[in-house]
Protein backbone atom coordinates (compact mmCIF):
# COMPACT_ATOMS: atom_id res chain seq x y z
CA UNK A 1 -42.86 -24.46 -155.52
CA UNK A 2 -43.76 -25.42 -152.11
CA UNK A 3 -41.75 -28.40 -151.69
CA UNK A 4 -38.80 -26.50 -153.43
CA UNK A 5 -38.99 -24.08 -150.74
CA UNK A 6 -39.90 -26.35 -147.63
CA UNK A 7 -36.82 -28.87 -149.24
CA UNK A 8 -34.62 -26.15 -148.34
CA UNK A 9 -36.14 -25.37 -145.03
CA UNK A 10 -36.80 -22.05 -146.04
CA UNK A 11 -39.85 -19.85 -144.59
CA UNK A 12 -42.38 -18.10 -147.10
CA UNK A 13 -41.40 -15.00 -146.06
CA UNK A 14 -38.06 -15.80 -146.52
CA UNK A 15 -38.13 -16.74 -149.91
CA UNK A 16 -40.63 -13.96 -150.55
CA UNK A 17 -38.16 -10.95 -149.42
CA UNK A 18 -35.49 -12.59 -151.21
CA UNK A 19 -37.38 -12.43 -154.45
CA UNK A 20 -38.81 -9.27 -153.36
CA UNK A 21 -41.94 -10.19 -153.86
CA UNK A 22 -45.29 -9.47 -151.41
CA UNK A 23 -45.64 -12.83 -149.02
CA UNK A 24 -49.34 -13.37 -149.55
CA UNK A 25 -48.19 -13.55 -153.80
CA UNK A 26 -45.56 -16.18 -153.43
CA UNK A 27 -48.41 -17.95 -151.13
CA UNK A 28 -51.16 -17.78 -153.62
CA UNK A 29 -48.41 -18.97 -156.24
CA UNK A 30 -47.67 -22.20 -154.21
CA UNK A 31 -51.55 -23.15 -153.21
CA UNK A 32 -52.11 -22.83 -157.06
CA UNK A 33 -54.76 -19.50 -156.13
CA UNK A 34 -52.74 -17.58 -158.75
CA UNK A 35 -50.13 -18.62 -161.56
CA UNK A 36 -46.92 -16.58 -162.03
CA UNK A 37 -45.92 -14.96 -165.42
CA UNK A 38 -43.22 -15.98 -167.38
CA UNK A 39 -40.66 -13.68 -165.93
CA UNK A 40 -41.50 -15.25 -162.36
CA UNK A 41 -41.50 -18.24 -163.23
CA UNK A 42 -37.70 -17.79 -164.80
CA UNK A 43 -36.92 -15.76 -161.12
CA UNK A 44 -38.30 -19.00 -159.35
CA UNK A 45 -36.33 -21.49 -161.71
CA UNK A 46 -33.07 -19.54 -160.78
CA UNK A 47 -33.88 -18.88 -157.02
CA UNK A 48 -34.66 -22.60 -156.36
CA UNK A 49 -31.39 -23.96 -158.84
CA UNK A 50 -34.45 -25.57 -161.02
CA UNK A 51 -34.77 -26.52 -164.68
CA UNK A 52 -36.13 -23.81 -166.13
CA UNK A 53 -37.32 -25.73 -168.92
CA UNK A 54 -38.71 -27.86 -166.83
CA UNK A 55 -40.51 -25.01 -164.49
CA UNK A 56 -41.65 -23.20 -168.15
CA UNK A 57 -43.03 -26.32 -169.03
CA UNK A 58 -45.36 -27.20 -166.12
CA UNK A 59 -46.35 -23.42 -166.60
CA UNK A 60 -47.15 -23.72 -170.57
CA UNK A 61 -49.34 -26.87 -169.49
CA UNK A 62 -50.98 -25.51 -166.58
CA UNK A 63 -52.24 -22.26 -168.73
CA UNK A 64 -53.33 -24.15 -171.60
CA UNK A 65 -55.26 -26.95 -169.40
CA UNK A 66 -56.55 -24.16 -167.38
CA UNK A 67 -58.03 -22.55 -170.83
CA UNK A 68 -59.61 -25.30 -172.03
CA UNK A 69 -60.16 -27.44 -168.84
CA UNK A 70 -63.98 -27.30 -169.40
CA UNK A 71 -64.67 -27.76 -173.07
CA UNK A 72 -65.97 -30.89 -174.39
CA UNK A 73 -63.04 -31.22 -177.68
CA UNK A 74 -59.82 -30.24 -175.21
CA UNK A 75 -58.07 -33.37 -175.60
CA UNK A 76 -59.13 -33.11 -179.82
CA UNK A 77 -57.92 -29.51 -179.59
CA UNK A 78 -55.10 -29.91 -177.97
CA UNK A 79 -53.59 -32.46 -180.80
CA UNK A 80 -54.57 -30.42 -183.45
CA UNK A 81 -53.26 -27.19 -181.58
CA UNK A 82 -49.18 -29.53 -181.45
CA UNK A 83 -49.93 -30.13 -185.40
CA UNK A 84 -50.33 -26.49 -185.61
CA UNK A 85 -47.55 -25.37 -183.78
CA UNK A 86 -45.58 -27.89 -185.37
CA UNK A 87 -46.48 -26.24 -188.78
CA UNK A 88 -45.51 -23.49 -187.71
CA UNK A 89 -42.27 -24.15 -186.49
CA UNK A 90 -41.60 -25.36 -190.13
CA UNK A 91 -42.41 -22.28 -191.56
CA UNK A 92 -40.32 -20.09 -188.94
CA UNK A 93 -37.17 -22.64 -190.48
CA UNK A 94 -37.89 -21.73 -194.05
């Protein structure tokens, strides 16, 4: 979010007032202190003139490898986590 913001020039508190959100939040957003919810992260998508699939999808990935950053099986659970969700996906279609 930083270099979208410092791309267009644009001052934290700038971008902060204009998303009328506190200064010290967007800060801790971009310095990766804090992650946005899914709302904000939709707000920031349409603010910058970003992807938002592509913003969602850096934030999917950052939560999951933040929940399972430290276990031992991550990489194990995470494929069997995409067959799963895959599965599921089927059975949403039927």
């Amino acid at each position: 979010m930083r270099e979208q913001r410092e791309s267009k020039g644009l001052l934290l508190r700038q971008v902060a007032a204009a998303l009328e959100m506190d200064t010290a939040l967007l800060s801790k957003f971009e310095r990766d202190e804090r992650n946005p919810n899914k709302e904000q992260v939709f707000t920031f998508a349409k603010y910058y003139n970003a992807n938002p699939d592509e913003l969602l999808l850096a934030w999917l990935s950052d939560k999951i490898a933040n929940e399972v950053q430290n276990e031992d099986l991550a990489s194990q659970a995470l494929k069997e986590a995409g067959k799963k969700v895959e599965l599921h996906k089927k059975k949403n279609k039927k």
